[in-house]
Protein backbone atom coordinates (compact mmCIF):
# COMPACT_ATOMS: atom_id res chain seq x y z
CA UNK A 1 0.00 0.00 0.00
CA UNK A 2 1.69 3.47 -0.94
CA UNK A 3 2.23 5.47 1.90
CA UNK A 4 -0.63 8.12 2.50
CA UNK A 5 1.45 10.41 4.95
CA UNK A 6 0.56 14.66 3.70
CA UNK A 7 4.05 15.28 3.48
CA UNK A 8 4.71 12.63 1.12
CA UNK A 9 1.60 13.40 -1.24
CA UNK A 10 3.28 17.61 -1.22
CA UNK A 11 4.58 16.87 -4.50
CA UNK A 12 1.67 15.36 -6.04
CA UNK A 13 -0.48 17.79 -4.86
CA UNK A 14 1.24 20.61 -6.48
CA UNK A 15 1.59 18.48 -9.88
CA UNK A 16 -2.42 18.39 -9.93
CA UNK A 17 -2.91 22.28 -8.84
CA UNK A 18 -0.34 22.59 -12.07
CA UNK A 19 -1.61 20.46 -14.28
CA UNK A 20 -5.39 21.17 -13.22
CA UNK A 21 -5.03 24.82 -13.91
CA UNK A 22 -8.47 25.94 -12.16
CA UNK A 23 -11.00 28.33 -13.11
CA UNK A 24 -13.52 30.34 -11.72
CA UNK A 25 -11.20 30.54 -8.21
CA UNK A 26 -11.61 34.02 -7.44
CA UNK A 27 -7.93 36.51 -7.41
CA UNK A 28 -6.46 32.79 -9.17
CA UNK A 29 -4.09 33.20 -11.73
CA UNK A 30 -2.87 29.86 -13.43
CA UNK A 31 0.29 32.28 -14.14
CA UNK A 32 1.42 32.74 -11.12
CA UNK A 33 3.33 30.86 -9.21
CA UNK A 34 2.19 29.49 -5.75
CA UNK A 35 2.95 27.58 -2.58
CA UNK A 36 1.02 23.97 -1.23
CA UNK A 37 1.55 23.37 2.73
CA UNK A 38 -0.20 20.95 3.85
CA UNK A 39 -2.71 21.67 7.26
CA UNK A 40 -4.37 18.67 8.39
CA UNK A 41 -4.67 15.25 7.51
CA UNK A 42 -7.46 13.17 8.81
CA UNK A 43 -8.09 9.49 8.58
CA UNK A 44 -9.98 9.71 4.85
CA UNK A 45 -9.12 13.12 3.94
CA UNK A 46 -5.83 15.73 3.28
CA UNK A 47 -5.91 19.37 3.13
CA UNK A 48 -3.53 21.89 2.01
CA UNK A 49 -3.11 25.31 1.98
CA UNK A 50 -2.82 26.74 -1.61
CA UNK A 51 -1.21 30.32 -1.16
CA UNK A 52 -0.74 33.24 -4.11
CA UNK A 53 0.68 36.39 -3.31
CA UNK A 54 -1.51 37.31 -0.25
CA UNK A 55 -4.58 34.99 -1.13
CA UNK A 56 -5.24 31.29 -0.06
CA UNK A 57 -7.21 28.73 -0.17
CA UNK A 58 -8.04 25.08 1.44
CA UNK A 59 -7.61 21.87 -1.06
CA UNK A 60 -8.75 18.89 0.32
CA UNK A 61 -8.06 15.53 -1.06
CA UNK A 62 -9.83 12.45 0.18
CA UNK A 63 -8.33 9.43 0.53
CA UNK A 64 -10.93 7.12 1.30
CA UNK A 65 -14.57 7.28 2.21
CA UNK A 66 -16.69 6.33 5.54
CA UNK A 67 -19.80 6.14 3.01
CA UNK A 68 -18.61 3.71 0.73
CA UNK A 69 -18.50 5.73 -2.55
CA UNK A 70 -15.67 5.58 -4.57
CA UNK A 71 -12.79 8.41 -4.33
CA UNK A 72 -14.12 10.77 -7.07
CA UNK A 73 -17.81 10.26 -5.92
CA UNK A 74 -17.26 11.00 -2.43
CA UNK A 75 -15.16 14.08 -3.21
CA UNK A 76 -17.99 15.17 -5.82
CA UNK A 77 -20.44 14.58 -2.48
CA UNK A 78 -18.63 16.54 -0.28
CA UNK A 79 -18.26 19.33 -2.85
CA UNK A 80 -22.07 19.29 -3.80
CA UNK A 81 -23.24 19.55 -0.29
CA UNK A 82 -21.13 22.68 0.41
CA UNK A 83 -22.42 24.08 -2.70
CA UNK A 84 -26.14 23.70 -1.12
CA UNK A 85 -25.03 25.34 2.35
CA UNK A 86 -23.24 27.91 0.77
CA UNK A 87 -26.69 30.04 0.92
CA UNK A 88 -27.16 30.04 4.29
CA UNK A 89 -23.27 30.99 4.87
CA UNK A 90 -22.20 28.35 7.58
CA UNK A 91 -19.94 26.54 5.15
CA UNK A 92 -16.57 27.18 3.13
CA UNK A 93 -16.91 28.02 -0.95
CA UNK A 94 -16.68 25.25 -2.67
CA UNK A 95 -15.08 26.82 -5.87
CA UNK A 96 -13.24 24.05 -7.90
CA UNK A 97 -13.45 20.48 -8.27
């Protein structure tokens, strides 16, 4: 089993924010460069902090799921649900996925 540890998955996770290139992120700017630490990790989840110039933001990337949907369908879950709270503002943005 590859080893799961944040630190490890750094490198990776800057390779997707690269290669990803995401839209729609407000002050984002896929030509500028940026900075990944990583904050938390949790038993089925990662997150990091994506900085640019004085902006940041939270990715999280799960790594299993306590519902028993696959990877990408339990990320898209967990991104759809903040989506609906965002309205009554007791939730982060959800703005790329």
């Amino acid at each position: 089993m590859p080893d799961l540890s944040i630190k490890t998955f750094l490198s990776e996770a800057e390779d997707y924010v690269r290669k990803a290139q995401p839209e729609g992120i407000p002050l984002w700017s896929i030509n500028q460069e940026f900075e990944i630490t990583p904050l938390a990790q949790g038993e089925y989840n990662m997150n990091f902090l994506v900085s640019q110039g004085n902006t940041a933001w939270v990715m999280r990337v799960n790594t299993g799921s306590q519902i028993g949907l696959s990877l990408q369908d339990h990320i898209a879950y967990e991104y759809q649900t903040l989506r609906l709270l965002e309205p009554a503002g007791v939730s982060p943005i959800p703005y790329f996925l």
